[in-house]
Protein backbone atom coordinates (compact mmCIF):
# COMPACT_ATOMS: atom_id res chain seq x y z
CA UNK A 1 0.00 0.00 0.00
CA UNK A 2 1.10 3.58 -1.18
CA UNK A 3 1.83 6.09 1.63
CA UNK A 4 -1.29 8.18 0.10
CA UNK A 5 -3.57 5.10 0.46
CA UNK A 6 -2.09 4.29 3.55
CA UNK A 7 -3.24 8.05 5.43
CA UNK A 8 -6.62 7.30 3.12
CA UNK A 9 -7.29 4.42 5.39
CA UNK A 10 -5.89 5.92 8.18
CA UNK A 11 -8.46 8.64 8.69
CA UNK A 12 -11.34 6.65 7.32
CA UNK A 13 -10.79 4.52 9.78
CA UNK A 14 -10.58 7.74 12.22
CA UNK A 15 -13.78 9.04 11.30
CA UNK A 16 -15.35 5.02 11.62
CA UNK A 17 -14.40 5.07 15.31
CA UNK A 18 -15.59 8.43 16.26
CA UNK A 19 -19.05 7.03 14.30
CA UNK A 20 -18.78 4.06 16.78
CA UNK A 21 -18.40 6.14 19.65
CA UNK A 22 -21.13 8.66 18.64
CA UNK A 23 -23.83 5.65 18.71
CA UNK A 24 -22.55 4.77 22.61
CA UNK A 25 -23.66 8.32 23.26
CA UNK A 26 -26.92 8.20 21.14
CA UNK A 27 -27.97 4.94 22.74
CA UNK A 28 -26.93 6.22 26.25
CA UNK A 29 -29.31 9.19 25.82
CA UNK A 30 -31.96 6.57 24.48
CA UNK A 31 -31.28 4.36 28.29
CA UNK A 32 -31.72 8.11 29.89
CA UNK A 33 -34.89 8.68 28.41
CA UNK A 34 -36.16 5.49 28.60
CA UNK A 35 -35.55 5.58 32.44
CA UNK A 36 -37.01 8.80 33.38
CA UNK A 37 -39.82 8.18 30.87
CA UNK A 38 -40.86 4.75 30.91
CA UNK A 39 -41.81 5.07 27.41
CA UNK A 40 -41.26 2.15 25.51
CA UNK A 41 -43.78 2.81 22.57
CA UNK A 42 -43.53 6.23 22.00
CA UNK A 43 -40.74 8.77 20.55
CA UNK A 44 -38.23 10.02 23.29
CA UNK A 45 -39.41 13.27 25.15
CA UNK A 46 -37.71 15.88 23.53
CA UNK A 47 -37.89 17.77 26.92
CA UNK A 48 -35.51 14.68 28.10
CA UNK A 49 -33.81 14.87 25.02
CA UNK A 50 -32.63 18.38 25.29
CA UNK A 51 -31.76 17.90 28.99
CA UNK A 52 -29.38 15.01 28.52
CA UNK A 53 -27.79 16.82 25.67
CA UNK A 54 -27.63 19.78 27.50
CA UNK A 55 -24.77 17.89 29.88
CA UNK A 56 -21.76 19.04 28.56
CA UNK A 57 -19.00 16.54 29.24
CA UNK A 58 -19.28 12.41 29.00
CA UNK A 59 -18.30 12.06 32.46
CA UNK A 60 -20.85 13.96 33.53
CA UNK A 61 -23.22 12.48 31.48
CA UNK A 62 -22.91 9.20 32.37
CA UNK A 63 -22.83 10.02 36.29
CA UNK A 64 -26.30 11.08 35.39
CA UNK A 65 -27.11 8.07 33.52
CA UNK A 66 -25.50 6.08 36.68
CA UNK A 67 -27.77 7.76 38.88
CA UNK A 68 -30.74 7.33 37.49
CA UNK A 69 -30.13 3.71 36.83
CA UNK A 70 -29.24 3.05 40.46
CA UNK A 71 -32.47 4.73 41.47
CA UNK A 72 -34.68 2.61 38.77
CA UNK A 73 -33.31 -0.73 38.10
CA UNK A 74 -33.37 -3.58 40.29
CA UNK A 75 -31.51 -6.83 40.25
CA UNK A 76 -30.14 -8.44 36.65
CA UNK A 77 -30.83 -5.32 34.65
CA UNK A 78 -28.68 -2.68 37.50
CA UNK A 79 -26.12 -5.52 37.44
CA UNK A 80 -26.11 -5.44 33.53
CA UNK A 81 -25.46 -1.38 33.81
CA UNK A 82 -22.89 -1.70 36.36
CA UNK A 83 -20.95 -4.18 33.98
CA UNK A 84 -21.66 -1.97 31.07
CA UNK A 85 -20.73 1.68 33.01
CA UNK A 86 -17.35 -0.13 33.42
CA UNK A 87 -16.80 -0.97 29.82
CA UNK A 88 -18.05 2.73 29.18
CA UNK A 89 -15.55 4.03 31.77
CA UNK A 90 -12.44 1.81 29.86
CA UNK A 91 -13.60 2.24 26.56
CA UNK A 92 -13.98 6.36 26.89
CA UNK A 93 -10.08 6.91 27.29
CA UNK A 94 -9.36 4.97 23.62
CA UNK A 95 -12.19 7.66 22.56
CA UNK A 96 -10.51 10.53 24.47
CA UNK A 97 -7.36 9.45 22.80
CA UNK A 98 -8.78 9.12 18.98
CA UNK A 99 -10.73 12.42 19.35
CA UNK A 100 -7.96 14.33 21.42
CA UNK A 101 -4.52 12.93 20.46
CA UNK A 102 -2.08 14.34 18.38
CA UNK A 103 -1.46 12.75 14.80
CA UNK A 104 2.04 11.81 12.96
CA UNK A 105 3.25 10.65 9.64
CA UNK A 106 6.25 9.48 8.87
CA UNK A 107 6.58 7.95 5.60
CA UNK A 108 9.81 5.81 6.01
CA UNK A 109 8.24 3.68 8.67
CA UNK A 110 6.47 0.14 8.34
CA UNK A 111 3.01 -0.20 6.19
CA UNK A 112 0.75 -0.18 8.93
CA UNK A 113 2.63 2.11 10.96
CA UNK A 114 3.72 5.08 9.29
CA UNK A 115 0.60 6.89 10.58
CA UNK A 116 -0.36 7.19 13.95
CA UNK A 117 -2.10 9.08 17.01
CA UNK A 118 -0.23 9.52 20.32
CA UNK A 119 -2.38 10.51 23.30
CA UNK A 120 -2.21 14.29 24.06
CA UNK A 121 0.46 15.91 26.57
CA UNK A 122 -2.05 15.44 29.61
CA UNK A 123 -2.60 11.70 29.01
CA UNK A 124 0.26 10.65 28.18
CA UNK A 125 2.41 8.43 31.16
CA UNK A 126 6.09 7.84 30.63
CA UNK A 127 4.99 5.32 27.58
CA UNK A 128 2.23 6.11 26.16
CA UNK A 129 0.84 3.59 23.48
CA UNK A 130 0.87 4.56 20.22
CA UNK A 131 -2.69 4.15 18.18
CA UNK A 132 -2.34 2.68 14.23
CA UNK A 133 -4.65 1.95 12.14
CA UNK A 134 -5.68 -2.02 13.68
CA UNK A 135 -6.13 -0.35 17.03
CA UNK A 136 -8.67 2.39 14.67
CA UNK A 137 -10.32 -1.02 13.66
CA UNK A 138 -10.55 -2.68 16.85
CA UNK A 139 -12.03 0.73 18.54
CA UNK A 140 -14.51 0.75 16.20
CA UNK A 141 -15.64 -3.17 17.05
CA UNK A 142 -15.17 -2.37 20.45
CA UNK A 143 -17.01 0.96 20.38
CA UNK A 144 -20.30 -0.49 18.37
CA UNK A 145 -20.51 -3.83 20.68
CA UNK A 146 -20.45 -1.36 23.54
CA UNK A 147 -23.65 0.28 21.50
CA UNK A 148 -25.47 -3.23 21.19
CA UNK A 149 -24.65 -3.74 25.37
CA UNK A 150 -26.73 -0.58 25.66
CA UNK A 151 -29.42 -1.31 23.02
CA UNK A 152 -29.76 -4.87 24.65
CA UNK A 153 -30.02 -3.07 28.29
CA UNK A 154 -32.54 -1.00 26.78
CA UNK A 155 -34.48 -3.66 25.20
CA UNK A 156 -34.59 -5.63 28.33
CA UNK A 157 -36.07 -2.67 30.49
CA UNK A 158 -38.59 -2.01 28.09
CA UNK A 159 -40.04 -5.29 28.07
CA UNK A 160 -39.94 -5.10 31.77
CA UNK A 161 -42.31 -2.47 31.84
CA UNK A 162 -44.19 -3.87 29.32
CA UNK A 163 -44.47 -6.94 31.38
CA UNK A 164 -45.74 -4.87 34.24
CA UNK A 165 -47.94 -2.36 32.70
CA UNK A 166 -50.18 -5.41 31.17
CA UNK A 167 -53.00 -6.70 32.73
């Protein structure tokens, strides 16, 4: 592969993770609704909507999220959360370093690895680990299963409430 098709790839792949990562968010503000709400037929409360959107960083979003879960969901589904708040939690620093890091080229180097992101000058330890284009690939996998976790979570809840608003 050329050095030109090589960066082509490269940020493709860039943009495919941070499309990963957006549908975490967008199905995390789908759990939020769905808890406050307990709509499961309708269209999410836009009045929710803006509120959740209106939280400015992740962090704080999902402390929100957190909260409300722990104050709503009992048993298998708050143990589901809890295991998917901690994949959220390990899985947001590979997304802090995609969207935040600081990209190089350098053309003599390795097809594969000629391209890369290193974390930015706050993150970084003593070694920081360098992010090429199979780690893009992997965040991206890693970033939509996380997605599905919610979706599932969400599924689950619903029929829940289904299950106890029927007669």
């Amino acid at each position: 592969m050329t050095f030109e098709e090589e960066k082509q790839l490269f940020y493709r792949k860039v943009v495919e993770a941070i499309g990963g990562w957006n549908g975490v968010e967008l199905h995390l503000g789908i759990f939020f609704a769905v808890l406050l709400t307990g709509e499961v037929e309708k269209k999410i409360d836009p009045v929710v909507s803006r509120i959740y959107c209106a939280i400015q960083n992740f962090r704080s979003k999902l402390q929100v999220v957190d909260t409300v879960a722990e104050q709503i969901l009992k048993d298998e589904l708050l143990k589901q959360w809890k295991n998917i708040e901690k994949h959220i939690g390990k899985r947001a620093s590979k997304r802090n370093s995609i969207i935040h890091g600081n990209f190089y080229e350098a053309e003599p180097h390795p097809s594969g690895k000629r391209i890369w992101i290193a974390p930015p000058a706050l993150m970084q330890e003593p070694y920081y680990v360098p992010i090429f284009i199979h780690d893009l690939e992997t965040a991206q996998s890693e970033f939509r299963s996380l997605s599905r976790e919610i979706s599932e979570l969400i599924d689950g809840y619903q029929s829940l409430v289904r299950t106890q608003r029927s007669p």
